[in-house]
PDB file of N, CA and C in Angstrom:
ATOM      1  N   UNK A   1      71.844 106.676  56.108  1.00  0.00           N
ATOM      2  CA  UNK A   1      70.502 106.613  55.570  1.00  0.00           C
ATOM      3  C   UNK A   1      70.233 105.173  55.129  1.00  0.00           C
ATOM      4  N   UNK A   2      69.226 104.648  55.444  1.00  0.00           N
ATOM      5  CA  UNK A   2      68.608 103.336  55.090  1.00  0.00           C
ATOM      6  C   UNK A   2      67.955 103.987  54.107  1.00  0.00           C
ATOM      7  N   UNK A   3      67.774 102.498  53.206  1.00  0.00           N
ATOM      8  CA  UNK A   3      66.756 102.702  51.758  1.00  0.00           C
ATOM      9  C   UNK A   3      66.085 101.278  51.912  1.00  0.00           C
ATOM     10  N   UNK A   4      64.681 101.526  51.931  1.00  0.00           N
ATOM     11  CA  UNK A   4      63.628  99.927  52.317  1.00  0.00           C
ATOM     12  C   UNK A   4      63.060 100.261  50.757  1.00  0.00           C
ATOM     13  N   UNK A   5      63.441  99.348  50.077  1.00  0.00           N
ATOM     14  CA  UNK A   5      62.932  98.662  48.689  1.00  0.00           C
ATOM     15  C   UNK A   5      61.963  97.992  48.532  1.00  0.00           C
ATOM     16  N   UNK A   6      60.536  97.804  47.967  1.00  0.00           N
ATOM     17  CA  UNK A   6      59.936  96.878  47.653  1.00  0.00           C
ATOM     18  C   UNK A   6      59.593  97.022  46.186  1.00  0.00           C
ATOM     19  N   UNK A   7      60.034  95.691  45.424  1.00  0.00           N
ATOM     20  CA  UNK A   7      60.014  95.622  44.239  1.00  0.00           C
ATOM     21  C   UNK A   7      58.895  94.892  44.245  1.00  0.00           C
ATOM     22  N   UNK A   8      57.572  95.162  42.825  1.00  0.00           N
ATOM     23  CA  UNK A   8      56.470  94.029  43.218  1.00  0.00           C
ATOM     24  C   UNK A   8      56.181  94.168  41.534  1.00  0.00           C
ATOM     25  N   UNK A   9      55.832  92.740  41.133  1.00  0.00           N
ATOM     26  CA  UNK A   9      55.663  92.380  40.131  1.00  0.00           C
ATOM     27  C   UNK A   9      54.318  92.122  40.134  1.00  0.00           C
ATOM     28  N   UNK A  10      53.735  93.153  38.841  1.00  0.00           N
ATOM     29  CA  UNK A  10      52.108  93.017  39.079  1.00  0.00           C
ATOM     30  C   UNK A  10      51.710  93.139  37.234  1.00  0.00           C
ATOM     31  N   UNK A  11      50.867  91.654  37.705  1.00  0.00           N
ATOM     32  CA  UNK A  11      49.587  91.413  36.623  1.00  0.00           C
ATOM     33  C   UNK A  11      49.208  92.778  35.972  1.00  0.00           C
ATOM     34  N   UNK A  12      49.033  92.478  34.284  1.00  0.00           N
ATOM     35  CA  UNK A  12      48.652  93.767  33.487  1.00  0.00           C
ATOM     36  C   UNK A  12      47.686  94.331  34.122  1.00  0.00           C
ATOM     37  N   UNK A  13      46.302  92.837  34.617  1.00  0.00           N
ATOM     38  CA  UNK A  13      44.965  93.461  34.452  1.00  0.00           C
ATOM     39  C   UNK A  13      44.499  94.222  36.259  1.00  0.00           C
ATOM     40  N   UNK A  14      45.647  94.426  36.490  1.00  0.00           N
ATOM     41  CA  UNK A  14      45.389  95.218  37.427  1.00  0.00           C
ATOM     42  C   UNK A  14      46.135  96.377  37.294  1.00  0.00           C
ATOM     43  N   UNK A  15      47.093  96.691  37.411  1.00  0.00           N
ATOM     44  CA  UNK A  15      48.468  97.557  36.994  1.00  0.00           C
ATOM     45  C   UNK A  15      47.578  99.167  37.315  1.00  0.00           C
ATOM     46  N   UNK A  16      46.853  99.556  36.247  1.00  0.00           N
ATOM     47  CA  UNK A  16      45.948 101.006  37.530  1.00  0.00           C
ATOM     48  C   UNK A  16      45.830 101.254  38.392  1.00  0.00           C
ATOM     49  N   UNK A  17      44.762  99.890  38.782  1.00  0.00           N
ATOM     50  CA  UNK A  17      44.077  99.951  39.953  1.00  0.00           C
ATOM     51  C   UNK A  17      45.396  99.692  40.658  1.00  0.00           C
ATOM     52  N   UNK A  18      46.527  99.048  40.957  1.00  0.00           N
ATOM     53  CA  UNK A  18      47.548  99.346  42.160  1.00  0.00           C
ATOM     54  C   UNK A  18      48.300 100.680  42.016  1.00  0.00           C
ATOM     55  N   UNK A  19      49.210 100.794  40.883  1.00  0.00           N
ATOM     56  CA  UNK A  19      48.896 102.561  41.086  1.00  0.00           C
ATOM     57  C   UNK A  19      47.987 103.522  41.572  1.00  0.00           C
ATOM     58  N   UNK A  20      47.121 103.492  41.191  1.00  0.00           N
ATOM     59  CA  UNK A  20      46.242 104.333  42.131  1.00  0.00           C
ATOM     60  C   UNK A  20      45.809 103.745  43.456  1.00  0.00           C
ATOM     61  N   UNK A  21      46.167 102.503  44.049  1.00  0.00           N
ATOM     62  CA  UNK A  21      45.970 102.418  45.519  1.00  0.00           C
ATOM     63  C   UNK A  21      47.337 102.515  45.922  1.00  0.00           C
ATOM     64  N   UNK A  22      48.475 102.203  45.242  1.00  0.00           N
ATOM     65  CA  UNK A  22      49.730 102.834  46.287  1.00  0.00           C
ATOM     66  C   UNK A  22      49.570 103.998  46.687  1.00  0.00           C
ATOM     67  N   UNK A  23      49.412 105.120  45.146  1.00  0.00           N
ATOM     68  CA  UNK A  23      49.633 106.622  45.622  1.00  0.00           C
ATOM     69  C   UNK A  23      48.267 106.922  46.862  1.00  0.00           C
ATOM     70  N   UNK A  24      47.176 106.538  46.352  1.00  0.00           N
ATOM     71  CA  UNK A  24      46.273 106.849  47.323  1.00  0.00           C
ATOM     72  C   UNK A  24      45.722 106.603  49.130  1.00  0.00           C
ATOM     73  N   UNK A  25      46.349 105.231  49.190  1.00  0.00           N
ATOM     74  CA  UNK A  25      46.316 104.655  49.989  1.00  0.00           C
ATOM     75  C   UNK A  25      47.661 104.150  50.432  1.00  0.00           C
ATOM     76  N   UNK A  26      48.340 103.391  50.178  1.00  0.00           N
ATOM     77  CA  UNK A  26      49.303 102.425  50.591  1.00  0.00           C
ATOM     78  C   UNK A  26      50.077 103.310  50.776  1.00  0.00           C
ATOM     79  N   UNK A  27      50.901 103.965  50.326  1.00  0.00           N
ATOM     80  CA  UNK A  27      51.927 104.992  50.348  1.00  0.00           C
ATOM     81  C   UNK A  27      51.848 105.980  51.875  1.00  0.00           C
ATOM     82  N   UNK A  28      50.764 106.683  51.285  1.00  0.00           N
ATOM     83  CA  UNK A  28      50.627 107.677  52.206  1.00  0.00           C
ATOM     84  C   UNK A  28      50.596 106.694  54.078  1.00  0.00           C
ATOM     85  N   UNK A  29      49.873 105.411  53.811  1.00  0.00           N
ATOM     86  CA  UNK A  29      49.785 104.779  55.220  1.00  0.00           C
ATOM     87  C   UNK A  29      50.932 104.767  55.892  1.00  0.00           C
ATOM     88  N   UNK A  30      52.472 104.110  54.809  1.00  0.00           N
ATOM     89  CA  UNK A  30      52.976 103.611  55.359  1.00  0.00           C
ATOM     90  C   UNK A  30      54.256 105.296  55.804  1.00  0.00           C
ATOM     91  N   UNK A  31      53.686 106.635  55.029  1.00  0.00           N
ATOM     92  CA  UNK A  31      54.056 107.561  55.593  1.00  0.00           C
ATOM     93  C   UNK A  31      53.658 108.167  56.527  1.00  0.00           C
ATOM     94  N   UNK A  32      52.555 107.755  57.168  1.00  0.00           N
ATOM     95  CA  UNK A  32      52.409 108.317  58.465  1.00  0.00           C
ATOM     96  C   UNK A  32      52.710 107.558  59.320  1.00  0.00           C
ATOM     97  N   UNK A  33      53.418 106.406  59.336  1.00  0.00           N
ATOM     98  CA  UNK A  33      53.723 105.893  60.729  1.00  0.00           C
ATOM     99  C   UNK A  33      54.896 106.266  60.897  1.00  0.00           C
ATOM    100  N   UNK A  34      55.169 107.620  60.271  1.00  0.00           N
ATOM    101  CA  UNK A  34      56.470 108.559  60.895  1.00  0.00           C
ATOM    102  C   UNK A  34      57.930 108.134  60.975  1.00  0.00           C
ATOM    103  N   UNK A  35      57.753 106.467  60.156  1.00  0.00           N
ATOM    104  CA  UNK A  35      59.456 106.153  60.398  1.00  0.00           C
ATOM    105  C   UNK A  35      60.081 106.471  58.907  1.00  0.00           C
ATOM    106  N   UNK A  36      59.360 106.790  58.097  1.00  0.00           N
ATOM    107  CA  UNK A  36      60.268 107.222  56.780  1.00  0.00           C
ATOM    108  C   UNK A  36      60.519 108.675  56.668  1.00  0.00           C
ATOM    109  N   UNK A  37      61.064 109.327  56.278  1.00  0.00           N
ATOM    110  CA  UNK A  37      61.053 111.074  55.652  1.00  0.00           C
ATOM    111  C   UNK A  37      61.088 110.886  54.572  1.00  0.00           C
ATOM    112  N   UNK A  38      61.383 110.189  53.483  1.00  0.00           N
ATOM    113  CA  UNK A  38      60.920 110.746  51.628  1.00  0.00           C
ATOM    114  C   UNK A  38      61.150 109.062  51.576  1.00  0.00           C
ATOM    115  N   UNK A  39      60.041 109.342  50.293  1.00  0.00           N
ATOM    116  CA  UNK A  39      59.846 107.819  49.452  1.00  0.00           C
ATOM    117  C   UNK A  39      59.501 108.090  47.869  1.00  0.00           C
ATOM    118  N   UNK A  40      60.497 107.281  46.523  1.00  0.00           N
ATOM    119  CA  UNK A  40      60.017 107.297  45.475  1.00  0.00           C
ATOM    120  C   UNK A  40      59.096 106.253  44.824  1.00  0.00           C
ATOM    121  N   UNK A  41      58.757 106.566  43.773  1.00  0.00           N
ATOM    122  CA  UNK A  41      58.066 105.504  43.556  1.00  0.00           C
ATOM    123  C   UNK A  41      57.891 105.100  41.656  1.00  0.00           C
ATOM    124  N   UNK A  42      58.698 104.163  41.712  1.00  0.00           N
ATOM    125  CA  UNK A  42      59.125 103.915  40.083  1.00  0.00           C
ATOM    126  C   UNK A  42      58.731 102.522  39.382  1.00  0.00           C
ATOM    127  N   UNK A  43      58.406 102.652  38.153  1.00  0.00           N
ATOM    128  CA  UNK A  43      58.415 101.421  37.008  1.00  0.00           C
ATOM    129  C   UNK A  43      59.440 101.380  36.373  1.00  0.00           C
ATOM    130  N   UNK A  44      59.916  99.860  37.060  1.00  0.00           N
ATOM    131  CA  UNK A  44      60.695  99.475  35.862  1.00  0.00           C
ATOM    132  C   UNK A  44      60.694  99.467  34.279  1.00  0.00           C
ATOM    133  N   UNK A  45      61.801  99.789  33.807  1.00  0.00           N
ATOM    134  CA  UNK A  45      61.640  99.793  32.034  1.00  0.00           C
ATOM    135  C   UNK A  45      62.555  98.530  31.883  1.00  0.00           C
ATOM    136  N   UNK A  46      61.049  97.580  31.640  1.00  0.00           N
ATOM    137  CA  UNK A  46      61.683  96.166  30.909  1.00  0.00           C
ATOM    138  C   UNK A  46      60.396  95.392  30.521  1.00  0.00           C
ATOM    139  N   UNK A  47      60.737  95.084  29.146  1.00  0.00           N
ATOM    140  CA  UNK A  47      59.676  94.054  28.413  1.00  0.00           C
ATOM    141  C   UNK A  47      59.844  92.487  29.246  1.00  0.00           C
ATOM    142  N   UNK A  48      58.675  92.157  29.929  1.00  0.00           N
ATOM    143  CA  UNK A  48      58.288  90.610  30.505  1.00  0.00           C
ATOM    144  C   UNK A  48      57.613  90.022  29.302  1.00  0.00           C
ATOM    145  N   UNK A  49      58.246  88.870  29.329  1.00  0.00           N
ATOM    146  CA  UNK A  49      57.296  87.723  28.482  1.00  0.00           C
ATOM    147  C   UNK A  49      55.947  87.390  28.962  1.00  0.00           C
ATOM    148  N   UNK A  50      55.666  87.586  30.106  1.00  0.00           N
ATOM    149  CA  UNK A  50      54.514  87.132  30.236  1.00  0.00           C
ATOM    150  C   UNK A  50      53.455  88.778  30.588  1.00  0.00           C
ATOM    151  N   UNK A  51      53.793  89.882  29.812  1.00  0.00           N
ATOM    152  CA  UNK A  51      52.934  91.496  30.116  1.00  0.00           C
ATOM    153  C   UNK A  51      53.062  91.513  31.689  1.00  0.00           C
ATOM    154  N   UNK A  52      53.184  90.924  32.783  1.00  0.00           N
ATOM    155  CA  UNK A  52      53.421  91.703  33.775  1.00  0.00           C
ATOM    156  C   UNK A  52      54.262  92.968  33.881  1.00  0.00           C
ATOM    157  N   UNK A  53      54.093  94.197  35.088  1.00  0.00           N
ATOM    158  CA  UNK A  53      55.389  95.170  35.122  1.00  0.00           C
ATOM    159  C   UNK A  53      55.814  95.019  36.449  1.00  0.00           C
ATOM    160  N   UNK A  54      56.993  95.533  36.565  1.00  0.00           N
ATOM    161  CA  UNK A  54      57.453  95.871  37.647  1.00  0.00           C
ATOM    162  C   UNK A  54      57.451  96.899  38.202  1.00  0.00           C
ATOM    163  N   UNK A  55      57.439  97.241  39.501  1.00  0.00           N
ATOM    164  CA  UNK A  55      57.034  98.769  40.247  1.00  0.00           C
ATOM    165  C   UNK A  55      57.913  98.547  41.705  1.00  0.00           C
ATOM    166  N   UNK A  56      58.504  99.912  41.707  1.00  0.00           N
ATOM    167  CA  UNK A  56      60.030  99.294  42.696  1.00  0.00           C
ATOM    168  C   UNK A  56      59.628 100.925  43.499  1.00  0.00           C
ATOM    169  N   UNK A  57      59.189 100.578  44.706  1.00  0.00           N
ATOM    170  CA  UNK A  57      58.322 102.092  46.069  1.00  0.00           C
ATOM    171  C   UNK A  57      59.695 101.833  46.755  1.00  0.00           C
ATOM    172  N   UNK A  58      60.052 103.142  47.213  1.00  0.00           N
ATOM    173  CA  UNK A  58      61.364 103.393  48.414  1.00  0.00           C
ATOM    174  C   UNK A  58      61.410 104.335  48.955  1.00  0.00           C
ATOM    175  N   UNK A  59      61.427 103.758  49.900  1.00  0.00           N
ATOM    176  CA  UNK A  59      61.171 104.409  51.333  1.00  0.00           C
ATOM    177  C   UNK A  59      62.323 104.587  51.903  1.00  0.00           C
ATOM    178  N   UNK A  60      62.693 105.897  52.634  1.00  0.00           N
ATOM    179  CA  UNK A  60      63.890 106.299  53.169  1.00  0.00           C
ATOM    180  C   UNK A  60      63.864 106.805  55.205  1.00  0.00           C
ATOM    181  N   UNK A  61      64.544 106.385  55.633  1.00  0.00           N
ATOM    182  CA  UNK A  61      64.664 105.943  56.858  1.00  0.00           C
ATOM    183  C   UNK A  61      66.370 106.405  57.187  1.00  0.00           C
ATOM    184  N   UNK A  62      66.427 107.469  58.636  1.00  0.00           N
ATOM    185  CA  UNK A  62      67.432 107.970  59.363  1.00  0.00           C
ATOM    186  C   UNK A  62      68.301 106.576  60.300  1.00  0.00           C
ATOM    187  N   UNK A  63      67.499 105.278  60.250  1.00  0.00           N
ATOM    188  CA  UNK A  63      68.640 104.430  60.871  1.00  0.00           C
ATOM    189  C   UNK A  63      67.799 102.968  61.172  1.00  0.00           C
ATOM    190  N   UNK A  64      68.601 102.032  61.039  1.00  0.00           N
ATOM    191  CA  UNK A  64      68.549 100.373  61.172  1.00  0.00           C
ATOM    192  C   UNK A  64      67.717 100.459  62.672  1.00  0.00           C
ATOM    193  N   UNK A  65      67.689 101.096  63.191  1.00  0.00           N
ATOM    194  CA  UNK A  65      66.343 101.398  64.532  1.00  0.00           C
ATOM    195  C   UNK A  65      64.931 101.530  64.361  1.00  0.00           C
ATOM    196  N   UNK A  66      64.826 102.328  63.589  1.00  0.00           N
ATOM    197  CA  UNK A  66      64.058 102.885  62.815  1.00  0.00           C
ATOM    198  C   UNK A  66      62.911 102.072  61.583  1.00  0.00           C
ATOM    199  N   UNK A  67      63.907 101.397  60.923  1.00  0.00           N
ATOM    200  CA  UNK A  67      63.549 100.464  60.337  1.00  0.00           C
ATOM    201  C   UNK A  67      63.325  99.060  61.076  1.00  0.00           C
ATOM    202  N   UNK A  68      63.889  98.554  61.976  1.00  0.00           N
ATOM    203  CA  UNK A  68      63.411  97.623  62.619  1.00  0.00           C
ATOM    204  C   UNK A  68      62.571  97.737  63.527  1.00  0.00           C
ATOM    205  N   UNK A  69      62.229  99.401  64.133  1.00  0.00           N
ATOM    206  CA  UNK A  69      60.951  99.916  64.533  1.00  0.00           C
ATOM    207  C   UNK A  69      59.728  99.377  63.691  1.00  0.00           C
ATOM    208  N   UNK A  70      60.106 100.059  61.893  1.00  0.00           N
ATOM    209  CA  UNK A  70      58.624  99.693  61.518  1.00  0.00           C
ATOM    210  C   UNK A  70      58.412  98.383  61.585  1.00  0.00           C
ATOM    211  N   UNK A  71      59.143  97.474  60.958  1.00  0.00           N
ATOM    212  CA  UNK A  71      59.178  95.982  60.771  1.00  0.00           C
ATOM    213  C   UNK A  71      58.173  95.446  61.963  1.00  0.00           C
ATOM    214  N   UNK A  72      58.620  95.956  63.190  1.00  0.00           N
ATOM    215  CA  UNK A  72      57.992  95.492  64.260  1.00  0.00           C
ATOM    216  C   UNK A  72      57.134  96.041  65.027  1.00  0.00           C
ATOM    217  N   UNK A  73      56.287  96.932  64.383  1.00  0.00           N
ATOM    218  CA  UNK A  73      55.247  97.693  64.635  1.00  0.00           C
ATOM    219  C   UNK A  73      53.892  97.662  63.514  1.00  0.00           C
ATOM    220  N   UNK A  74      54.798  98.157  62.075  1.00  0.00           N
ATOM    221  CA  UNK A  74      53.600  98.317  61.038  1.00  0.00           C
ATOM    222  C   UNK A  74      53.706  97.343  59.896  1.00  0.00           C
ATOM    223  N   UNK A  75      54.876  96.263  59.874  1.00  0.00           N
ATOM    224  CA  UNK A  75      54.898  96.174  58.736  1.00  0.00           C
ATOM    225  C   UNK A  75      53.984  94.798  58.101  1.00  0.00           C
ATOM    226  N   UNK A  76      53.314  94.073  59.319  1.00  0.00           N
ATOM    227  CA  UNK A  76      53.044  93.240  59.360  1.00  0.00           C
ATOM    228  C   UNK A  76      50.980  93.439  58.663  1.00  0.00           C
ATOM    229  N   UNK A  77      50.893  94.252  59.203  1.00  0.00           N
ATOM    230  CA  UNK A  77      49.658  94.843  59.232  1.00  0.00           C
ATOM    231  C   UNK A  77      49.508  95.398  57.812  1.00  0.00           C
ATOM    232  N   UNK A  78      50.165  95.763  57.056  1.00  0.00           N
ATOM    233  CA  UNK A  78      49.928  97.052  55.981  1.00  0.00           C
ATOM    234  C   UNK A  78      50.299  95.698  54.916  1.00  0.00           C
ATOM    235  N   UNK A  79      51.353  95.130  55.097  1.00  0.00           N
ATOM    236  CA  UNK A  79      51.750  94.086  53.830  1.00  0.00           C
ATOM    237  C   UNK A  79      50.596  92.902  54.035  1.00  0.00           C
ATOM    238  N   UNK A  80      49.690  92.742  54.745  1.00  0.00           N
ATOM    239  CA  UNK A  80      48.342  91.764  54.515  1.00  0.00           C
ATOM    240  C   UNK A  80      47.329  92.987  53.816  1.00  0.00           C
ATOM    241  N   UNK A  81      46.939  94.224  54.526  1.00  0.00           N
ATOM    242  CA  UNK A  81      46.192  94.729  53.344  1.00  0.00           C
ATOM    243  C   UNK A  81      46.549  94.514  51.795  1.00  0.00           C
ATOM    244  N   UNK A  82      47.842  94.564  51.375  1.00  0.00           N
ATOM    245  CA  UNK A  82      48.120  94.701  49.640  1.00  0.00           C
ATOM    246  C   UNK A  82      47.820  93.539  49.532  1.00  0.00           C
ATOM    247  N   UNK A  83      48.432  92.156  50.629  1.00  0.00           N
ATOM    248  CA  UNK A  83      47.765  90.874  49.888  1.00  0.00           C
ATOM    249  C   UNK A  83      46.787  90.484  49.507  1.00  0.00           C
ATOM    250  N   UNK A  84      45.911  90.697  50.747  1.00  0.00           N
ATOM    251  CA  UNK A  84      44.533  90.815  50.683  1.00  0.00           C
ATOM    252  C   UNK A  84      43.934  91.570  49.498  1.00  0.00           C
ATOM    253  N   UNK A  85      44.034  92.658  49.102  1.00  0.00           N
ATOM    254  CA  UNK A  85      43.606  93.063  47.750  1.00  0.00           C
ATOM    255  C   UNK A  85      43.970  92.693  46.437  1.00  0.00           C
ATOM    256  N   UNK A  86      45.468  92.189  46.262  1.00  0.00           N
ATOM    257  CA  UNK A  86      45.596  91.693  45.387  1.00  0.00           C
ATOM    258  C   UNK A  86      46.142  90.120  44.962  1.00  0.00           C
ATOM    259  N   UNK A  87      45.967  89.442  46.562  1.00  0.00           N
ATOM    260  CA  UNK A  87      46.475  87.876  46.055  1.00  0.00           C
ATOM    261  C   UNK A  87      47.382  87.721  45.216  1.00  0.00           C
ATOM    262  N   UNK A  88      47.802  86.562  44.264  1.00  0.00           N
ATOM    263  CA  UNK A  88      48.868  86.609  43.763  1.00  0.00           C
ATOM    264  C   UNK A  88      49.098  87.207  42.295  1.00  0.00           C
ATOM    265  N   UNK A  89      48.135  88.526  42.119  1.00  0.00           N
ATOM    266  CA  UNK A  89      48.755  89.498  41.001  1.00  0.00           C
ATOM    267  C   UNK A  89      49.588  90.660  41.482  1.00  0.00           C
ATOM    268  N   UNK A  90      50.080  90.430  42.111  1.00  0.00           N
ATOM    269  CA  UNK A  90      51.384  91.465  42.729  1.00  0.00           C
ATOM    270  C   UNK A  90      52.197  90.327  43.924  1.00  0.00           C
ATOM    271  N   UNK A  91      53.498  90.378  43.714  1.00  0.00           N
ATOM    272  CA  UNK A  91      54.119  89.679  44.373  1.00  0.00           C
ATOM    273  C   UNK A  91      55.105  90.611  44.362  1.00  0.00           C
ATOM    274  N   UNK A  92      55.804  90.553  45.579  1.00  0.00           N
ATOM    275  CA  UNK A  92      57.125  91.679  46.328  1.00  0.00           C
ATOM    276  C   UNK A  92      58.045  90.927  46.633  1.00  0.00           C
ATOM    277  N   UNK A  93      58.710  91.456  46.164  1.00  0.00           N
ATOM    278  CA  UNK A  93      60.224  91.231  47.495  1.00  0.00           C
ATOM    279  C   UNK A  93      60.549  92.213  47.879  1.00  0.00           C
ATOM    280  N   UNK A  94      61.477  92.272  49.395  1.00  0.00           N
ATOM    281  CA  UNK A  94      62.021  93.825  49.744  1.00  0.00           C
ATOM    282  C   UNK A  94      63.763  93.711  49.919  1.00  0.00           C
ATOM    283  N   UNK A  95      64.127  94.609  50.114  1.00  0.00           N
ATOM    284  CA  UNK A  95      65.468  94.495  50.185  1.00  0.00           C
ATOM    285  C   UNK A  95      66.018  96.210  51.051  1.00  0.00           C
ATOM    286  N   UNK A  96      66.594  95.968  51.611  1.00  0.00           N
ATOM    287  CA  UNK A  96      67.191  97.201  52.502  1.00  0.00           C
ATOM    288  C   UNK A  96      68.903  97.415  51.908  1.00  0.00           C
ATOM    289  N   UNK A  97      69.226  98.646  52.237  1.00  0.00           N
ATOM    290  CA  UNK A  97      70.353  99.265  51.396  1.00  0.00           C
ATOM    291  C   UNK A  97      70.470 100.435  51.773  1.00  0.00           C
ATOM    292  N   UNK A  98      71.891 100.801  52.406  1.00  0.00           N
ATOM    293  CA  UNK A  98      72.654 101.507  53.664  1.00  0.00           C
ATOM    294  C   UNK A  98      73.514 102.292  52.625  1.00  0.00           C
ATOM    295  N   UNK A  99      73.367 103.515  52.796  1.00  0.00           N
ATOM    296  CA  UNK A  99      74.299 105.032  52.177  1.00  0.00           C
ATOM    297  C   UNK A  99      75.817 104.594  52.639  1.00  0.00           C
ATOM    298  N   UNK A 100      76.546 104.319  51.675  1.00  0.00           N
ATOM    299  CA  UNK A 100      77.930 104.669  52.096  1.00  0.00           C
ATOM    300  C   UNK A 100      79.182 106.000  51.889  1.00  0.00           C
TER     301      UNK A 100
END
């Protein structure tokens, strides 16, 4: 089992409004392009000096095929929508991580 991580550090004065466009939108998109079967979706518990939070979405994937399927199909497309809406009050990194 692959695990596709994106951790994204987002501005207070948005922090709703991207919760409610992951669950509503973003999420569900990047579940219908059929390469994940279950995804969670969590806030970090940690005080930032500067009120930003952190919000860490994971997505789960049957194999390194699979995942380099989406990469090279959807992932290019869906990660300019979030930019596009939120410029630099949400910033991501991702990270992938294999069941042993």
């Amino acid at each position: 089992m692959i695990l596709y991580n994106i951790t994204t550090n987002v501005t207070a004065d948005i922090e709703e409004d991207f919760i409610t466009w992951m669950k509503s939108i973003h999420i569900p998109e990047v579940m219908e392009t059929g390469i994940f079967l279950d995804h969670k979706f969590y806030k970090l518990l940690h005080d930032s000096e500067d009120g930003s939070v952190n919000y860490s979405i994971q997505f789960f994937t049957e194999s390194m095929e699979k995942m380099m399927e989406y990469e090279k199909t959807h992932a290019t497309a869906l990660r300019i929508k979030t930019k596009e809406r939120y410029q630099d009050k949400a910033v991501s990194f991702r990270s992938l991580l294999e069941t042993v």
